[in-house]
Protein backbone atom coordinates (compact mmCIF):
# COMPACT_ATOMS: atom_id res chain seq x y z
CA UNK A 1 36.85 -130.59 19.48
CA UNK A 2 35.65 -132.01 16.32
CA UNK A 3 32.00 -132.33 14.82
CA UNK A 4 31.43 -135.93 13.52
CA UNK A 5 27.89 -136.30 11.23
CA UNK A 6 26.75 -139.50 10.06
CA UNK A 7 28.62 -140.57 12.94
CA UNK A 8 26.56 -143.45 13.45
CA UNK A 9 26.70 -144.77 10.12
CA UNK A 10 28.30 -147.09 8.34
CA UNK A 11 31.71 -144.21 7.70
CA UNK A 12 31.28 -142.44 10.15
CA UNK A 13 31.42 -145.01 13.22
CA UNK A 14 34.61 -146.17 11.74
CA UNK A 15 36.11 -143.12 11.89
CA UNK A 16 34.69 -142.38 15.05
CA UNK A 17 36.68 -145.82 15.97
CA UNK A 18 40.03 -144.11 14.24
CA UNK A 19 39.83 -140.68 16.03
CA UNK A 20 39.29 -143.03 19.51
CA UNK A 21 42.47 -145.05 18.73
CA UNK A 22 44.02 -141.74 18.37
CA UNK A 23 43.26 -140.34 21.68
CA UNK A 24 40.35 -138.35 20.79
CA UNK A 25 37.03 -138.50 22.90
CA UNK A 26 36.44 -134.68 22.60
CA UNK A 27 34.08 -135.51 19.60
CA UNK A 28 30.45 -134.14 18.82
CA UNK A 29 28.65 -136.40 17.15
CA UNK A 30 25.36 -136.06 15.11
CA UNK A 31 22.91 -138.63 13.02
CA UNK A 32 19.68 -140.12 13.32
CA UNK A 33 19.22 -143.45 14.98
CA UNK A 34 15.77 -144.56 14.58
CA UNK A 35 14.10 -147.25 16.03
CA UNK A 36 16.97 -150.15 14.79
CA UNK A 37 19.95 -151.46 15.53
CA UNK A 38 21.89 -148.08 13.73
CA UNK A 39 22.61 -146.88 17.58
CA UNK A 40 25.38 -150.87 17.68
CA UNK A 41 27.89 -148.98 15.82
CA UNK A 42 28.26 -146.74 18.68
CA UNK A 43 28.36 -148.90 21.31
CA UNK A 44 31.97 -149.59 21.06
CA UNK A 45 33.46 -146.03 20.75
CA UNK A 46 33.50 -142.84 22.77
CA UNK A 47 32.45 -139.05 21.78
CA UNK A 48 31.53 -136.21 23.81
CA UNK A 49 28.44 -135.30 23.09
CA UNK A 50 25.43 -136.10 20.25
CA UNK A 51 23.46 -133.83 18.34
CA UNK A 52 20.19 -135.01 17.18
CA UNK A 53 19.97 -133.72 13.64
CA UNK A 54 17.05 -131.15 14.03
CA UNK A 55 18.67 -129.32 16.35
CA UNK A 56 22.15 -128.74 14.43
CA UNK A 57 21.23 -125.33 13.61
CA UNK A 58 20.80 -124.41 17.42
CA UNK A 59 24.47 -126.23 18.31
CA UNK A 60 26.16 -124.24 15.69
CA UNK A 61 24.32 -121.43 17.22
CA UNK A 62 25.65 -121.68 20.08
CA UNK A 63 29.73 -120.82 18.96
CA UNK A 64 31.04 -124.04 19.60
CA UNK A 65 34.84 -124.12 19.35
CA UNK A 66 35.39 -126.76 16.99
CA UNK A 67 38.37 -127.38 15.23
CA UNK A 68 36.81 -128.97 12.48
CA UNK A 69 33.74 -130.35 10.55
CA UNK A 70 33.58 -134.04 9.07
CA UNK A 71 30.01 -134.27 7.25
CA UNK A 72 29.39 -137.78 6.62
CA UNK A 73 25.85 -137.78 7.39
CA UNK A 74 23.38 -138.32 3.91
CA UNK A 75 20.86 -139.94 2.39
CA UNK A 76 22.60 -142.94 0.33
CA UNK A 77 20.20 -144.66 -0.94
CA UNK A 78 20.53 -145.14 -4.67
CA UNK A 79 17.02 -145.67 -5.11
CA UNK A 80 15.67 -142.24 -3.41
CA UNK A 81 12.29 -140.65 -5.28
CA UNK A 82 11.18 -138.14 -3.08
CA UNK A 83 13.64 -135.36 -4.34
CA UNK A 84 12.43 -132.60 -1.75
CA UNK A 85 13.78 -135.32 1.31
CA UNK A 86 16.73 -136.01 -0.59
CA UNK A 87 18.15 -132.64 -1.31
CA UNK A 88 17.00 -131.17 2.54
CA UNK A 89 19.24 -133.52 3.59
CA UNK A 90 22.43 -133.99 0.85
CA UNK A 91 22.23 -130.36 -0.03
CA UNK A 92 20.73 -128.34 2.20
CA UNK A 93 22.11 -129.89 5.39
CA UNK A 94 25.82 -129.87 3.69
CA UNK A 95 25.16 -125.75 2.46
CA UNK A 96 24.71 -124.63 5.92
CA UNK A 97 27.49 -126.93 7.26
CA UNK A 98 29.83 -125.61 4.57
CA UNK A 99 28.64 -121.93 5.42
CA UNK A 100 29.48 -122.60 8.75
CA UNK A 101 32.64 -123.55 8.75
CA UNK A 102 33.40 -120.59 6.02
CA UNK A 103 32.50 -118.11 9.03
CA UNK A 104 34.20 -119.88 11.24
CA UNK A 105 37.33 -120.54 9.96
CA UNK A 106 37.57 -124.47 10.41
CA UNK A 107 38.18 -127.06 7.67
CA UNK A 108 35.56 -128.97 5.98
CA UNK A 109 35.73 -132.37 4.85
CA UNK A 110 32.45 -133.83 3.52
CA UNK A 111 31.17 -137.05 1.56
CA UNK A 112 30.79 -136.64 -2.03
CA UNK A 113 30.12 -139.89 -4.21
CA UNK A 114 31.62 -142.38 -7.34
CA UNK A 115 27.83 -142.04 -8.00
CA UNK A 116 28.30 -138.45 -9.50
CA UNK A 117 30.13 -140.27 -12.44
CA UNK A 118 26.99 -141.44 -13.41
CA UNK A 119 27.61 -144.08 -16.58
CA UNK A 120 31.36 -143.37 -16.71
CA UNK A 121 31.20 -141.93 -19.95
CA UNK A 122 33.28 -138.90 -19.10
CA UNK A 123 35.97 -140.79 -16.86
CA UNK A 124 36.72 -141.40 -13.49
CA UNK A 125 38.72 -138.19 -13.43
CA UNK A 126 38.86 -135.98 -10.14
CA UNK A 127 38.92 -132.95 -11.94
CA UNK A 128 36.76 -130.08 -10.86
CA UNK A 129 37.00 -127.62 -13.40
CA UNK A 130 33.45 -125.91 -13.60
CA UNK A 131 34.10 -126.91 -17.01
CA UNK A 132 34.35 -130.78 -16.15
CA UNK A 133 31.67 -130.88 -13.67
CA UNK A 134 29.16 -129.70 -15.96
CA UNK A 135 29.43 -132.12 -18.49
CA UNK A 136 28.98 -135.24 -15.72
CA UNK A 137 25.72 -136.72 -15.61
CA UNK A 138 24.92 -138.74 -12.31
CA UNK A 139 22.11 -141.96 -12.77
CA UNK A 140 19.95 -141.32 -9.81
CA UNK A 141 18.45 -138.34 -7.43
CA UNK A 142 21.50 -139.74 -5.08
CA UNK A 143 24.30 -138.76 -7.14
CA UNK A 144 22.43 -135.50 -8.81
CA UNK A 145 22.16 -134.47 -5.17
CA UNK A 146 26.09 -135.17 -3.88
CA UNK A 147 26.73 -133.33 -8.03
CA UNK A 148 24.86 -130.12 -7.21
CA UNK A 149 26.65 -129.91 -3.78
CA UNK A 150 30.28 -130.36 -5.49
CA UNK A 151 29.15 -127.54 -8.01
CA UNK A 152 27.99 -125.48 -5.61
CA UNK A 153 31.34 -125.60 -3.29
CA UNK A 154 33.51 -125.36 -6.45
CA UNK A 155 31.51 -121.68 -7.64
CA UNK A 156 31.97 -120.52 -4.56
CA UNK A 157 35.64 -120.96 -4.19
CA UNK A 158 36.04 -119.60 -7.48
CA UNK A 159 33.86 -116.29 -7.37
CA UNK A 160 35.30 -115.48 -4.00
CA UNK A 161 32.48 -115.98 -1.77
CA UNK A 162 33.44 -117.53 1.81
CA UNK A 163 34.77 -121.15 1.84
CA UNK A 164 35.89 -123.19 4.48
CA UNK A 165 39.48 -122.57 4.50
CA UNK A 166 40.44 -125.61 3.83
CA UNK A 167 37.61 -127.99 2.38
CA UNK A 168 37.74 -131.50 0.37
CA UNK A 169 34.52 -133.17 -0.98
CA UNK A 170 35.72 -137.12 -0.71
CA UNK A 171 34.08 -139.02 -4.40
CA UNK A 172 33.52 -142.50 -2.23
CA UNK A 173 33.50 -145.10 -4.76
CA UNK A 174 32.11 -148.66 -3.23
CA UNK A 175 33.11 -148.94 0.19
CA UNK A 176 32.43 -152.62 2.19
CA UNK A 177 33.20 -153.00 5.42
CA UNK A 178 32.21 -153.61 8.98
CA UNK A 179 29.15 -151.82 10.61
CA UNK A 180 27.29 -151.25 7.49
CA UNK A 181 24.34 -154.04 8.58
CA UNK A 182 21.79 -151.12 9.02
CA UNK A 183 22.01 -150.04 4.92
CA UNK A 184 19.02 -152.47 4.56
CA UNK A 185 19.82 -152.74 0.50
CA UNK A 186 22.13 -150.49 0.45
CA UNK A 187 25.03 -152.90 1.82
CA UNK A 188 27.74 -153.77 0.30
CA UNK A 189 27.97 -157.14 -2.42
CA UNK A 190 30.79 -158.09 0.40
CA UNK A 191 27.50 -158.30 3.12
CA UNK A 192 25.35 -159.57 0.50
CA UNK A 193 27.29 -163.00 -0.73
CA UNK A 194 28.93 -163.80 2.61
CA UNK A 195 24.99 -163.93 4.45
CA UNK A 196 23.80 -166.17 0.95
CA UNK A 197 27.20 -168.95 1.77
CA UNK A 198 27.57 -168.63 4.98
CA UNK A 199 23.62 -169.63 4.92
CA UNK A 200 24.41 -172.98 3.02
CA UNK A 201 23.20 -171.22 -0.69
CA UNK A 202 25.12 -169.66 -3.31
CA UNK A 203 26.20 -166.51 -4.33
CA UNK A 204 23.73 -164.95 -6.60
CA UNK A 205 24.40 -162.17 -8.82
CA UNK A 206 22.84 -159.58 -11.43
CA UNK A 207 23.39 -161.16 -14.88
CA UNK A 208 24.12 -158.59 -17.35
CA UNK A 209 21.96 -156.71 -19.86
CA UNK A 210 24.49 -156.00 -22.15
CA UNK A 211 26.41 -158.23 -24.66
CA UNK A 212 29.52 -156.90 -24.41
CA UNK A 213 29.64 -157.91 -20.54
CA UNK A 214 29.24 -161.29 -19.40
CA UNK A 215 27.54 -162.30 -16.04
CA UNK A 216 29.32 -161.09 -13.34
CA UNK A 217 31.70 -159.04 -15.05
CA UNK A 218 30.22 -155.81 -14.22
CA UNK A 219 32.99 -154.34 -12.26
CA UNK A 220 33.73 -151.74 -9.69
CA UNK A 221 36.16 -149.86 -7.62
CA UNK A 222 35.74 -152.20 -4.68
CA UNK A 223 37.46 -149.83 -1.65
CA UNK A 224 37.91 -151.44 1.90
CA UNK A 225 37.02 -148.80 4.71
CA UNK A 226 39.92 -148.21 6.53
CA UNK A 227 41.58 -146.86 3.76
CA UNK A 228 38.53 -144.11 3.98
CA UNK A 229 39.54 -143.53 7.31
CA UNK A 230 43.20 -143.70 6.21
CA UNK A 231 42.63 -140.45 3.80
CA UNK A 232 40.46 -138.63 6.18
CA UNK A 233 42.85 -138.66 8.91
CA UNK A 234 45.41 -137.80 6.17
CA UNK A 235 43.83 -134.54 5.09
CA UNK A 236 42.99 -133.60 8.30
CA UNK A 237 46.43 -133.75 9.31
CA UNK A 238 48.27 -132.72 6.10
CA UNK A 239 45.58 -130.02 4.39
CA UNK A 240 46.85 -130.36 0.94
CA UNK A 241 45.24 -128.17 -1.70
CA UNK A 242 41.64 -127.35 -1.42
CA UNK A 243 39.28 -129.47 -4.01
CA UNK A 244 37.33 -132.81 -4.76
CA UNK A 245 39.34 -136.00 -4.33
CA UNK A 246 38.59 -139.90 -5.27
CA UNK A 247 38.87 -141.96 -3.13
CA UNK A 248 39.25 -145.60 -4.34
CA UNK A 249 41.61 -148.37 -5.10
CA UNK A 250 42.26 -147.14 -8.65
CA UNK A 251 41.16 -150.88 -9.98
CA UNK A 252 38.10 -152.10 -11.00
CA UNK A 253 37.29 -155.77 -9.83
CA UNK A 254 34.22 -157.55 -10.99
CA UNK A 255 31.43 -159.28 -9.08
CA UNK A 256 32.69 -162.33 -9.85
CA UNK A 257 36.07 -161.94 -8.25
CA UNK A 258 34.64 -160.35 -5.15
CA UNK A 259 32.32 -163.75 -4.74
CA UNK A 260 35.50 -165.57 -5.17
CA UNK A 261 37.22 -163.81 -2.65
CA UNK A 262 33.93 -164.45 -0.14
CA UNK A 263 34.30 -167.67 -0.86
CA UNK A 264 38.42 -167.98 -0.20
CA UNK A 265 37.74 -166.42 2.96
CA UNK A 266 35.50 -168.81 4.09
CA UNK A 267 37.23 -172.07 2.88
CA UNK A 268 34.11 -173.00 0.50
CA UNK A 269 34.07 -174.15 -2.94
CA UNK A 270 33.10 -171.85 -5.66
CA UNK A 271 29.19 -171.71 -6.13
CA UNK A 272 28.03 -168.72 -8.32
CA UNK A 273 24.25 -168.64 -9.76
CA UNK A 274 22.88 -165.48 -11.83
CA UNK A 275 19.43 -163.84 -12.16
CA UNK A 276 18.34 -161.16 -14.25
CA UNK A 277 18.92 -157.21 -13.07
CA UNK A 278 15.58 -155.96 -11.72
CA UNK A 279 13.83 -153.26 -14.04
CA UNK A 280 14.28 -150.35 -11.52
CA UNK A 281 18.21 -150.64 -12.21
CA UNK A 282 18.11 -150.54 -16.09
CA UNK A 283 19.38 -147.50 -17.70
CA UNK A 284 20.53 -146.89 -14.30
CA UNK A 285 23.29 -148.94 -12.79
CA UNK A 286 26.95 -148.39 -13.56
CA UNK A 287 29.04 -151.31 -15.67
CA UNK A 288 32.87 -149.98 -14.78
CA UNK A 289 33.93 -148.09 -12.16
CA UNK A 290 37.97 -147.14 -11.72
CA UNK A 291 39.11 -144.26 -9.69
CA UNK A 292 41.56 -142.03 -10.70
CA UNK A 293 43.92 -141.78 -7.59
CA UNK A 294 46.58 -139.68 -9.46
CA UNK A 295 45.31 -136.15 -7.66
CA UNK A 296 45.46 -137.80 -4.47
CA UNK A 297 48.61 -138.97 -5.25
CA UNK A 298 50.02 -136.03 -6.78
CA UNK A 299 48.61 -134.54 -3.50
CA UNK A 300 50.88 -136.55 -1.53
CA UNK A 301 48.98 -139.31 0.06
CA UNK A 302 51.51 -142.39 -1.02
CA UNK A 303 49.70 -145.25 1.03
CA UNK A 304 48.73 -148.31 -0.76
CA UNK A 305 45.02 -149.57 -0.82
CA UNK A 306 43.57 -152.50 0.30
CA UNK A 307 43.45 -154.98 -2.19
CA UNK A 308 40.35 -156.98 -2.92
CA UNK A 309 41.09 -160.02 -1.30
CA UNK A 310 42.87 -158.80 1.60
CA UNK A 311 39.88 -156.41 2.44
CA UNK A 312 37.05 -159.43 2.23
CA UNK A 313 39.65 -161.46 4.26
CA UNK A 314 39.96 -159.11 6.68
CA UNK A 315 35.90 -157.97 6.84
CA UNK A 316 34.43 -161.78 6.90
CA UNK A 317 36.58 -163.81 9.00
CA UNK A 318 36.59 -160.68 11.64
CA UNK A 319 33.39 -159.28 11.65
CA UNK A 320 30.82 -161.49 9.58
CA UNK A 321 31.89 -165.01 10.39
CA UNK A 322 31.72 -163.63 13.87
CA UNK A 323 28.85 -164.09 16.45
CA UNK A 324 29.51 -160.00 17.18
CA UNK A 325 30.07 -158.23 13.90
CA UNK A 326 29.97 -154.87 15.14
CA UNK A 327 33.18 -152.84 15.21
C-alpha cells in the first residue's frame, strides 16, 4: 500500500491516474478539498482510502503497512505572506512525514521546487552539497520554505541521524498540464493563454522590466506532467542514489513560444499583446529557468522529455478544447 498526499492536486491526481493504469488501487490518499471543484480530479481514479490532513498524525499512528510515502501535498502559492501557515504545512507537515518513513523503513519521495533557485544566479545545478545549498537564495516564502526542507533532509543524511532509506526531494520546475484548474493564479501560462484565445481575445503577457530581455522573452523550463509522473514511477521502481533531483526538460522556452504553441494547437493566427509586470512580482520573479538533467541522467533515467509543442498539443486539444477537461 502506498500513501499518496496532495493527491488531489494538480501532481498528485495524475499520478494517482499512473499508479491506477498500473494496477494499483491499494492507495491512501490525503489532501484538503475545500468547498470547490479540487474533489473533479478524483473523480476519475481509484484509491483505497483518504486521509483528511488533520488527522495524518493519528493514521501514521496507527502502523500502517505502507510500502512507501509520495508527499506531494504543499502550499504552492508563490505569493504566500503568512509564513507561520506556510511553513506548518511545507515544513512541518514534510518533517514528520520524512521522520516517519525514517522509523519505518519505507522510501520517501517528496516535492521540492525550481523556486529554490531563486534568481538563477548560482545555476540550475542539482547539487546538494551543504556547501551549494547554502549559497541559494529562493525569491519568495514558497521557495524559502521547500529550501529549508531540502537543507534539513540533506544534514540529516549527513550527520547520521535517521533518513528514509531511500529518499529523493523532486526540484519541479514549471509543470502545465491537465487538472490544474483549481490553482486559481497559480495555473500554468499553458491554462492562462488557451482560456484568453479560445475566448475570442489575445494572448496577453508580462512585458519585461529589464532591457536586456524583450517582451515575452522571459523564459522557463516549461515541463509537461507526465514526464513528472514518468520520474516518479522511475525512482520508485529503480531507487537510484539517495539525494535532490531536477526535474525538467533541460531547455528554457520563452513566453512567447509557449503562446505560439497555444495558438498552433488551436489552428489560430498569432495574436500576442503585452502589459506591464504587476509591482508584487518585481525583484521577485525569475527571467531564465534551465534544469540541469545531467544527475538524473547520470542516475540512469534515459527517457526523453516532452517537448514544448508536443506537451501544449497534447494538454489543449485533449483536455482544454474539451467540454470535460478533467483527467
Amino acid at each position: 500500500m502506498l500513501l499518496l498526499t496532495g493527491a488531489a492536486g494538480f501532481i498528485g491526481s495524475n499520478l494517482l491516474m499512473r499508479l491506477n493504469e498500473a494496477g494499483r488501487a491499494d492507495v491512501v490518499i490525503s489532501d484538503r478539498l475545500g468547498s470547490g471543484a479540487k474533489w473533479r480530479n478524483l473523480q476519475k481514479h481509484e484509491f483505497h482510502d483518504f486521509v483528511p490532513v488533520p488527522r495524518m498524525a493519528e493514521f501514521l499512528a496507527r502502523g500502517p503497512r505502507l510500502e512507501a510515502v509520495i508527499h506531494m501535498g504543499a502550499n504552492s502559492s508563490t505569493t504566500a505572506t503568512d509564513g507561520d501557515a506556510v511553513m506548518d504545512t511545507n515544513f512541518a507537515a514534510t518533517r514528520m512525514l520524512w521522520e516517519y518513513c525514517a522509523r519505518a523503513g519505507i522510501p520517501f519521495l517528496y516535492a521540492s521546487s525550481a523556486a529554490t533557485y531563486g534568481d538563477g544566479g548560482q545555476g540550475f545545478v542539482d547539487d546538494d552539497t551543504p556547501e551549494a545549498l547554502a549559497q541559494l537564495r529562493p525569491l519568495n516564502l514558497y521557495g524559502w520554505s521547500k529550501h529549508v526542507f531540502d537543507r534539513s533532509a540533506v544534514r540529516d543524511a549527513l550527520e547520521g541521524r535517521p533518513t528514509p532509506p531511500h529518499w529523493y526531494g523532486l526540484k519541479f520546475f514549471n509543470v502545465y498540464g491537465p487538472n490544474e484548474y483549481h490553482k486559481t493564479g497559480m495555473h500554468s501560462a499553458v491554462l492562462t493563454v488557451t482560456d484568453q484565445v479560445l475566448a475570442g481575445g489575445p494572448a496577453r503577457l508580462f512585458a519585461s522590466d529589464r532591457a536586456d530581455i524583450p517582451d515575452g522573452g522571459q523564459s522557463r523550463d516549461f515541463v509537461f506532467v507526465d514526464d513528472l509522473c514518468d520520474v516518479m514511477l522511475w525512482l520508485l521502481r529503480t531507487r537510484p542514489a539517495n539525494g535532490l533531483y531536477n526535474v525538467g526538460t533541460g531547455q528554457a522556452r520563452s513566453f512567447a513560444d509557449l503562446a505560439r504553441a497555444v495558438f498552433a494547437a488551436l489552428g489560430r493566427p498569432e495574436r500576442i499583446e503585452y502589459f506591464p509586470m504587476p509591482e508584487k512580482l518585481r525583484g521577485k520573479y525569475q527571467y531564465w529557468t534551465e534544469a540541469s538533467l545531467a544527475k538524473l541522467r547520470a542516475a540512469g533515467y534515459n527517457a526523453p522529455m516532452t517537448s514544448l509543442e508536443e506537451g501544449v498539443a497534447r494538454y489543449v486539444q485533449g483536455f482544454l478544447a474539451q467540454e470535460d477537461r478533467w483527467r
